[in-house]
PDB file of N, CA and C in Angstrom:
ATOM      1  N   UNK A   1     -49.832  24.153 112.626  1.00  0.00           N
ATOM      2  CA  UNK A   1     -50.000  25.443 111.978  1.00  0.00           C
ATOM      3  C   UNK A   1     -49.372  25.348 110.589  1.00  0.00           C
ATOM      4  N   UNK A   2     -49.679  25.832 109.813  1.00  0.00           N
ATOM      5  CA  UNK A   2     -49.666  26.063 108.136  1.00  0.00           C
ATOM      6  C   UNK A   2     -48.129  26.849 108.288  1.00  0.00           C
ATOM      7  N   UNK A   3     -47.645  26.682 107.056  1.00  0.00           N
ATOM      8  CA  UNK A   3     -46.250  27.133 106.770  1.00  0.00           C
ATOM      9  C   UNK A   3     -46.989  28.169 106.113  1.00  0.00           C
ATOM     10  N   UNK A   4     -46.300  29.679 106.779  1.00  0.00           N
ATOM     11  CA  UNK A   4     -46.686  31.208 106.232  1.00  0.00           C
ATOM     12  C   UNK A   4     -48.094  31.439 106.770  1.00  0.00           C
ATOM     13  N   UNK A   5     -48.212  31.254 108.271  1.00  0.00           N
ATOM     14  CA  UNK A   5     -49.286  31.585 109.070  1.00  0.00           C
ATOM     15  C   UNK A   5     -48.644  31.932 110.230  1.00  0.00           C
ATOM     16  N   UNK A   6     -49.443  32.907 110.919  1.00  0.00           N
ATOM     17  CA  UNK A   6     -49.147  33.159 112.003  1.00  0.00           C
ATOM     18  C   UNK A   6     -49.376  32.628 113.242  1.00  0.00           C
ATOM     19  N   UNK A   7     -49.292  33.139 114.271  1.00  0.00           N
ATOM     20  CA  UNK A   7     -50.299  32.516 115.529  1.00  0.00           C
ATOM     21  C   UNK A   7     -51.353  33.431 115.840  1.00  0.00           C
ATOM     22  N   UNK A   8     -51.652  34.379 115.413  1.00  0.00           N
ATOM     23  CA  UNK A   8     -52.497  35.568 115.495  1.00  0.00           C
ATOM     24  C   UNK A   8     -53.306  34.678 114.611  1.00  0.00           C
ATOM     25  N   UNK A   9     -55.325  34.695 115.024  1.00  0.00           N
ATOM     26  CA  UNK A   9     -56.191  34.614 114.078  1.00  0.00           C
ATOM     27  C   UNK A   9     -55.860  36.175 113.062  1.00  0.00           C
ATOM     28  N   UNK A  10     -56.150  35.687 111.583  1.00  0.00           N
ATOM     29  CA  UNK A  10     -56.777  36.762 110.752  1.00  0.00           C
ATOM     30  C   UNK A  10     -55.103  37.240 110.378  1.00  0.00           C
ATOM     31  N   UNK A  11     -54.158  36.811 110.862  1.00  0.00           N
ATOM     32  CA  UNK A  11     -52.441  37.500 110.602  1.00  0.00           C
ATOM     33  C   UNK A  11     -51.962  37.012 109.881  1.00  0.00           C
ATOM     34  N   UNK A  12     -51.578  36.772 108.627  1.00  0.00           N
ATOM     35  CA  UNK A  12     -50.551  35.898 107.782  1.00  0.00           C
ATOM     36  C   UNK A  12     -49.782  36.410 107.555  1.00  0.00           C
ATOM     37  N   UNK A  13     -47.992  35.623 107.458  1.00  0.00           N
ATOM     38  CA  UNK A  13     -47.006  36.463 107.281  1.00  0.00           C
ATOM     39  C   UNK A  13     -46.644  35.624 105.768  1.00  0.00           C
ATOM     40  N   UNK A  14     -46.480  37.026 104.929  1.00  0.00           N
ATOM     41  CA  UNK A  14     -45.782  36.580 103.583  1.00  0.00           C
ATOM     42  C   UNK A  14     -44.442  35.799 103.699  1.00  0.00           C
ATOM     43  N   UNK A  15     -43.963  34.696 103.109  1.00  0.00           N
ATOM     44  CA  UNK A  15     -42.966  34.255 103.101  1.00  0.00           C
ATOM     45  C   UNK A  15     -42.316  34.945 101.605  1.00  0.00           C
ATOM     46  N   UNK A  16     -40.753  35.940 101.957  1.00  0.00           N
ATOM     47  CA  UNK A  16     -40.449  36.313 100.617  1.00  0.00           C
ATOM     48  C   UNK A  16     -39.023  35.214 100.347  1.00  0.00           C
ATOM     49  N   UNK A  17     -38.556  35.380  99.120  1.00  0.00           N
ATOM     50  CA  UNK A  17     -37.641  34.666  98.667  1.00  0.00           C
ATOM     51  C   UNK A  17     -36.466  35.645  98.145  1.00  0.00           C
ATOM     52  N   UNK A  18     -35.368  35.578  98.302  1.00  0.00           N
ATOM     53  CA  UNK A  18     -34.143  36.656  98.084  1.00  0.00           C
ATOM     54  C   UNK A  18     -34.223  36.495  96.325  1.00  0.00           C
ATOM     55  N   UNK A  19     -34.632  37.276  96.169  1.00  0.00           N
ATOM     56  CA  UNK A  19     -34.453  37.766  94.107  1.00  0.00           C
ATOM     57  C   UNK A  19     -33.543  38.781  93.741  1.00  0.00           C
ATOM     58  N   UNK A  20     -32.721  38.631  92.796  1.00  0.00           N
ATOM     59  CA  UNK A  20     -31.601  39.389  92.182  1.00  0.00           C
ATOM     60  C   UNK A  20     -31.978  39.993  90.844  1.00  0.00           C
ATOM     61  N   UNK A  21     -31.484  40.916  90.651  1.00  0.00           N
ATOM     62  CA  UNK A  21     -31.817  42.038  89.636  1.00  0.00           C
ATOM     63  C   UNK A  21     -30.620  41.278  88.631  1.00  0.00           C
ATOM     64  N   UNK A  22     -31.361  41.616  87.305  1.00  0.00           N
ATOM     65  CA  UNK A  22     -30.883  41.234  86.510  1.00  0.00           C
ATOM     66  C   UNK A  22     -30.919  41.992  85.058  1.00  0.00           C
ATOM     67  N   UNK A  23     -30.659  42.406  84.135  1.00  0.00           N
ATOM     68  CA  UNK A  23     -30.542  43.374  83.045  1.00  0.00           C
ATOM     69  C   UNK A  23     -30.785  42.384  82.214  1.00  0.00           C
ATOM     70  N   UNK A  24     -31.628  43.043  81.310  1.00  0.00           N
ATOM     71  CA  UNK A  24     -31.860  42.871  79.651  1.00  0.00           C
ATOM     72  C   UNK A  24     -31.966  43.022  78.486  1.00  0.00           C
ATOM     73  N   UNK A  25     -32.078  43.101  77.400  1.00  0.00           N
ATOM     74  CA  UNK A  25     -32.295  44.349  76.375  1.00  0.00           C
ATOM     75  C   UNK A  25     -33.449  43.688  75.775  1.00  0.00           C
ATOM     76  N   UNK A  26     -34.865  44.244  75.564  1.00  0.00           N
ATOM     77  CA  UNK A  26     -36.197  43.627  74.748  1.00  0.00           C
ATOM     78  C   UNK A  26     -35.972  43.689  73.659  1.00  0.00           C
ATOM     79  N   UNK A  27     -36.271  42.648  73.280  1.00  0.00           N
ATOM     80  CA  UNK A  27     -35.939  41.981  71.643  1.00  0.00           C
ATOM     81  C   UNK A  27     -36.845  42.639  70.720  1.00  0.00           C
ATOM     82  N   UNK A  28     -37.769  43.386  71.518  1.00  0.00           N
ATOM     83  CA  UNK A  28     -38.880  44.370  70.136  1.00  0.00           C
ATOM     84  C   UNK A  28     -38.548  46.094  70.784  1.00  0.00           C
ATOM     85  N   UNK A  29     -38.543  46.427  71.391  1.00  0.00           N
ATOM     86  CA  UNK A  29     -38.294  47.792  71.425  1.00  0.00           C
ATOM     87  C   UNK A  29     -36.591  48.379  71.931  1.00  0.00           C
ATOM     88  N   UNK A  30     -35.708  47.466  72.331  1.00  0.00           N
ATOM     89  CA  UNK A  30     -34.453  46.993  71.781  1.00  0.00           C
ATOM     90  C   UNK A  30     -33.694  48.199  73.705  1.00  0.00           C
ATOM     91  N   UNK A  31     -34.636  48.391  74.635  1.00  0.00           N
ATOM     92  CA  UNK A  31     -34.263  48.971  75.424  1.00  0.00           C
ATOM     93  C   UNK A  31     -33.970  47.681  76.769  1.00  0.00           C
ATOM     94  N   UNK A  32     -33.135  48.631  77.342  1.00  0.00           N
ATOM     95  CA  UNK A  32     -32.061  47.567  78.846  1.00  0.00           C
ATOM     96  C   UNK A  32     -33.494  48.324  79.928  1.00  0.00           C
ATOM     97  N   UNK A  33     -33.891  46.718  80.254  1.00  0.00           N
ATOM     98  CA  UNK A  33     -34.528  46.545  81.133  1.00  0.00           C
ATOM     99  C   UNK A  33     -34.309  45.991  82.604  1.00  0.00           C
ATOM    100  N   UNK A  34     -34.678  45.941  83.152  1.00  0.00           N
ATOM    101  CA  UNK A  34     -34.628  45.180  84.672  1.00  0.00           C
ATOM    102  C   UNK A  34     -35.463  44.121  85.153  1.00  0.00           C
ATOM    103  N   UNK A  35     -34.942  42.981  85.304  1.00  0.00           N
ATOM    104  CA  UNK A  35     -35.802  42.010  86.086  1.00  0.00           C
ATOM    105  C   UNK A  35     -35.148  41.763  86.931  1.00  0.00           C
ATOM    106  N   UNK A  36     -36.314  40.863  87.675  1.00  0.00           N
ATOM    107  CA  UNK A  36     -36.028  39.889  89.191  1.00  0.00           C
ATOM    108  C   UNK A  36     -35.881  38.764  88.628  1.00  0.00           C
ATOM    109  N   UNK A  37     -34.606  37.996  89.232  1.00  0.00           N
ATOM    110  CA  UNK A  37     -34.724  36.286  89.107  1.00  0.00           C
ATOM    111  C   UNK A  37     -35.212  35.556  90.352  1.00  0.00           C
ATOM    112  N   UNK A  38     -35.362  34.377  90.645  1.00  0.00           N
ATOM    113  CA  UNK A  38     -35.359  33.948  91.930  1.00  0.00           C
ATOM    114  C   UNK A  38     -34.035  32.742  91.650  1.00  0.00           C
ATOM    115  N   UNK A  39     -33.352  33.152  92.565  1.00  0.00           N
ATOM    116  CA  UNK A  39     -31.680  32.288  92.195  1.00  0.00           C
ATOM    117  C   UNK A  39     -32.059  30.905  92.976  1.00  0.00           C
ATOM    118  N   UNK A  40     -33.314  30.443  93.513  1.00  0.00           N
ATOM    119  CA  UNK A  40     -32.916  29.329  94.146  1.00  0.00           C
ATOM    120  C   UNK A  40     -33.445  27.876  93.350  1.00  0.00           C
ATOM    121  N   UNK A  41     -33.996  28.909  92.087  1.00  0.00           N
ATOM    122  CA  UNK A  41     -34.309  27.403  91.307  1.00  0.00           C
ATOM    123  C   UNK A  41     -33.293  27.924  90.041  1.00  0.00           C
ATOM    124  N   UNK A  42     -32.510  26.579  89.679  1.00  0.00           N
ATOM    125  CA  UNK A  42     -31.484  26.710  88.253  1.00  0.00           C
ATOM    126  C   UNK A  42     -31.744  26.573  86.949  1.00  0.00           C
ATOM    127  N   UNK A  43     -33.418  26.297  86.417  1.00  0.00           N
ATOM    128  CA  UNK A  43     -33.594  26.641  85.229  1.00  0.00           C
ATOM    129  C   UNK A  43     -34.872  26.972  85.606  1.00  0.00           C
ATOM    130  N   UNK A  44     -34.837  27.623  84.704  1.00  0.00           N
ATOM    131  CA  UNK A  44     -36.369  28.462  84.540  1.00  0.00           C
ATOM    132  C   UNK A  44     -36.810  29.054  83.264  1.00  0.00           C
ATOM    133  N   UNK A  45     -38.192  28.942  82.736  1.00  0.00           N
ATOM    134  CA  UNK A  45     -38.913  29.335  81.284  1.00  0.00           C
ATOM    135  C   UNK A  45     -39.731  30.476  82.001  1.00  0.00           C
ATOM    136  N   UNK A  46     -40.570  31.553  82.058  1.00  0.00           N
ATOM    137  CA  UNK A  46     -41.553  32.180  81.900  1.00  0.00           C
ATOM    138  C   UNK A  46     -41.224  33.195  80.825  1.00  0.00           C
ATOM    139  N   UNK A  47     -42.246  34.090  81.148  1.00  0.00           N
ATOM    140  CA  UNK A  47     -42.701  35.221  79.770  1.00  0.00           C
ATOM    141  C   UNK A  47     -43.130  36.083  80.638  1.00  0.00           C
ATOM    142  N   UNK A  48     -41.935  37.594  80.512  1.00  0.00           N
ATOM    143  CA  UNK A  48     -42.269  38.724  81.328  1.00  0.00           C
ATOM    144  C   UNK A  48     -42.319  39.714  80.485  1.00  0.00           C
ATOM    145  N   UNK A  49     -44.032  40.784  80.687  1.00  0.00           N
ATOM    146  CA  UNK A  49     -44.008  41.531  79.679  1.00  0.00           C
ATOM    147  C   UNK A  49     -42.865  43.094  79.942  1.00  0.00           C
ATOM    148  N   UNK A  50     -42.615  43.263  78.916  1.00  0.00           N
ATOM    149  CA  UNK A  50     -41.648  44.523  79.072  1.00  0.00           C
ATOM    150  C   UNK A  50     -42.396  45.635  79.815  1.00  0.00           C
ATOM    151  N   UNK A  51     -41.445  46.371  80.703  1.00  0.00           N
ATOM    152  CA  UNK A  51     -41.732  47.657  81.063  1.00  0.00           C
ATOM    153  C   UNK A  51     -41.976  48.520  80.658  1.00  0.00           C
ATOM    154  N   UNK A  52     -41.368  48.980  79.674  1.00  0.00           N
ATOM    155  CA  UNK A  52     -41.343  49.643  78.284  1.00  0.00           C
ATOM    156  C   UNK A  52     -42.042  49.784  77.446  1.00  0.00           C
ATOM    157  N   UNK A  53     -41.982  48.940  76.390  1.00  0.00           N
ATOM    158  CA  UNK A  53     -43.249  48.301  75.345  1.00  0.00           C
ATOM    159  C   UNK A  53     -44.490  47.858  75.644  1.00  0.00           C
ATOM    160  N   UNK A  54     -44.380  47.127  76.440  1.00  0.00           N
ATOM    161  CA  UNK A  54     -45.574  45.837  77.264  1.00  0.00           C
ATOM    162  C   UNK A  54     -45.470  44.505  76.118  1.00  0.00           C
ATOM    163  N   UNK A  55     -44.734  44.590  75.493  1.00  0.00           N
ATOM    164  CA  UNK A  55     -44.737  42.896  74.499  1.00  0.00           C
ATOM    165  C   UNK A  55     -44.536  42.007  75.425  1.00  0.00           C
ATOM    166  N   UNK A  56     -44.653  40.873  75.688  1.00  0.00           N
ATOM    167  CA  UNK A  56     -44.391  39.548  76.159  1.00  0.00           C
ATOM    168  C   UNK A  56     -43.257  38.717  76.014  1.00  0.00           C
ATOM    169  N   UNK A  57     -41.796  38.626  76.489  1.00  0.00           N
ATOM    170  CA  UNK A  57     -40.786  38.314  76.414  1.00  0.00           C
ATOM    171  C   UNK A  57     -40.387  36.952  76.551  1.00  0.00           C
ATOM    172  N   UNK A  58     -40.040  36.434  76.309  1.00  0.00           N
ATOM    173  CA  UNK A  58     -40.026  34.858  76.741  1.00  0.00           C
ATOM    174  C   UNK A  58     -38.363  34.809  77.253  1.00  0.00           C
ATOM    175  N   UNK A  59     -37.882  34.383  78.144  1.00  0.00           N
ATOM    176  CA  UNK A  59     -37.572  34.768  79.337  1.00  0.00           C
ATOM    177  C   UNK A  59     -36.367  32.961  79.407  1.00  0.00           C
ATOM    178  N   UNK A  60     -35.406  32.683  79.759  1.00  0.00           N
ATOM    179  CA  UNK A  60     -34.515  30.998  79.638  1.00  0.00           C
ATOM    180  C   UNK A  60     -33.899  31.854  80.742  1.00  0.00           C
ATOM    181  N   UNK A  61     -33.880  31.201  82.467  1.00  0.00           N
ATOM    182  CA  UNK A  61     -32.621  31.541  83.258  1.00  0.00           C
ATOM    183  C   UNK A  61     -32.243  30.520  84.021  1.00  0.00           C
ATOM    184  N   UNK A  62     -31.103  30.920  83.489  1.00  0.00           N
ATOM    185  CA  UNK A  62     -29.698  29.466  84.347  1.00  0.00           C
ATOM    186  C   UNK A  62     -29.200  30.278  85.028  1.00  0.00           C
ATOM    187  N   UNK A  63     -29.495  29.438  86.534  1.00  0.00           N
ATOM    188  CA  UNK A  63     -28.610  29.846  87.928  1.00  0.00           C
ATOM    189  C   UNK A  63     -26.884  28.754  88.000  1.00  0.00           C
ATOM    190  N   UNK A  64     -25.847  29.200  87.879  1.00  0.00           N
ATOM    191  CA  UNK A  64     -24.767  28.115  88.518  1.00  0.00           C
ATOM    192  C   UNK A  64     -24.554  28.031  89.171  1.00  0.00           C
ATOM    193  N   UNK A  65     -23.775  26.434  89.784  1.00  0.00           N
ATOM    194  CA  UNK A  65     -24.198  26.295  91.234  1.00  0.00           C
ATOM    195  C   UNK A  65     -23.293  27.566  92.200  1.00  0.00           C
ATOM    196  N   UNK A  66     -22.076  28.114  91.392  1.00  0.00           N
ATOM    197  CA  UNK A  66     -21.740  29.168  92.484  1.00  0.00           C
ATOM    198  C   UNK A  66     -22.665  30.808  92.513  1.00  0.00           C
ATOM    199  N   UNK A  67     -23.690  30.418  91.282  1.00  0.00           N
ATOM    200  CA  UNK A  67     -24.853  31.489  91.789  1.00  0.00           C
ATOM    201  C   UNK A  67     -24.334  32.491  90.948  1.00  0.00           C
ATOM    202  N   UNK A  68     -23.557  32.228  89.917  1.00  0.00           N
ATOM    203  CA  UNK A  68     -23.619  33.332  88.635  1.00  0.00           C
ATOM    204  C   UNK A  68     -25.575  32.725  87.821  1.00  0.00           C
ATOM    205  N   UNK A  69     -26.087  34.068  87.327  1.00  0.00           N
ATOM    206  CA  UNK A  69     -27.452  33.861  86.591  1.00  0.00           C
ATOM    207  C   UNK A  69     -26.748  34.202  85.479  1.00  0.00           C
ATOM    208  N   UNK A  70     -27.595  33.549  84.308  1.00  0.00           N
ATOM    209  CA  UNK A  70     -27.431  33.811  82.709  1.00  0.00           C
ATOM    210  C   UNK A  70     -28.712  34.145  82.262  1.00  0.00           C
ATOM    211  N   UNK A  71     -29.078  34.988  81.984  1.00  0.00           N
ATOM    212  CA  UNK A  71     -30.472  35.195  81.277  1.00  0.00           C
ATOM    213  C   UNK A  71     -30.930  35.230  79.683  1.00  0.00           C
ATOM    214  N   UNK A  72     -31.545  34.847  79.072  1.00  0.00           N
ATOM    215  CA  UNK A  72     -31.800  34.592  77.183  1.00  0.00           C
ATOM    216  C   UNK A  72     -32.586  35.484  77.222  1.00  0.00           C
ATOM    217  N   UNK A  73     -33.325  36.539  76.123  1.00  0.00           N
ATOM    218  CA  UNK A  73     -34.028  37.269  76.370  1.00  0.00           C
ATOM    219  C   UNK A  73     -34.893  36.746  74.763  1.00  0.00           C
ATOM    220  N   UNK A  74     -36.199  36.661  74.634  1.00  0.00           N
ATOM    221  CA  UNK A  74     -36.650  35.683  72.906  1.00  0.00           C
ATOM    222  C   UNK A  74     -37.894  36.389  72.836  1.00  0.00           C
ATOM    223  N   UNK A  75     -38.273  36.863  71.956  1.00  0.00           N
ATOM    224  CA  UNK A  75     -39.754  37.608  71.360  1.00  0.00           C
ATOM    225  C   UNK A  75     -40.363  36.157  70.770  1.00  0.00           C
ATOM    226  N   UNK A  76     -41.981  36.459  70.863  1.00  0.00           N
ATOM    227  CA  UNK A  76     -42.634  35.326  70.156  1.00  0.00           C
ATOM    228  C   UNK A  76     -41.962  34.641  68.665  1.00  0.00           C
ATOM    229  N   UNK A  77     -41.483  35.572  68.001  1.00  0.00           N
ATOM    230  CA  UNK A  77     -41.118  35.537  66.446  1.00  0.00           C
ATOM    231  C   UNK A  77     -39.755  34.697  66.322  1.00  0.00           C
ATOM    232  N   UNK A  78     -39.168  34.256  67.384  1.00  0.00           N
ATOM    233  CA  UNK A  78     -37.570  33.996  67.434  1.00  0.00           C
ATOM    234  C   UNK A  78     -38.361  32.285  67.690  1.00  0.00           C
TER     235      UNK A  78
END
């Protein structure tokens, strides 16, 4: 059986991953936002658009190994 299947035909169970909230301030409309990290990988690049604005954020997070996160917060222009 497949990892994140059930034993039920037609049933799949989502596998979730524990994510931590994390604060930001958007580098174009300059407001404290909220994201999710996923703490179990220690570097990470994506681009999350703001809640707020909707611009496209470009996003640097370092997990340490005792599981403090650091987050960079970078507009296209930076």
């Amino acid at each position: 059986m497949a990892a994140g299947t059930a034993r039920c035909p037609g049933l799949a169970v989502r596998l979730t991953m524990q994510q931590e909230s994390a604060y930001i301030t958007c580098p174009y409309c300059w407001e404290t936002i909220e994201i999710l990290v996923d703490p179990s990988e220690p570097a990470q690049q994506y681009v999350e658009d703001c809640s707020v604005c909707c611009h496209p954020i470009e996003l640097s997070v370092s997990v340490a190994p005792g599981g403090d996160i650091a987050v960079e917060a970078h507009s296209d222009d930076d």
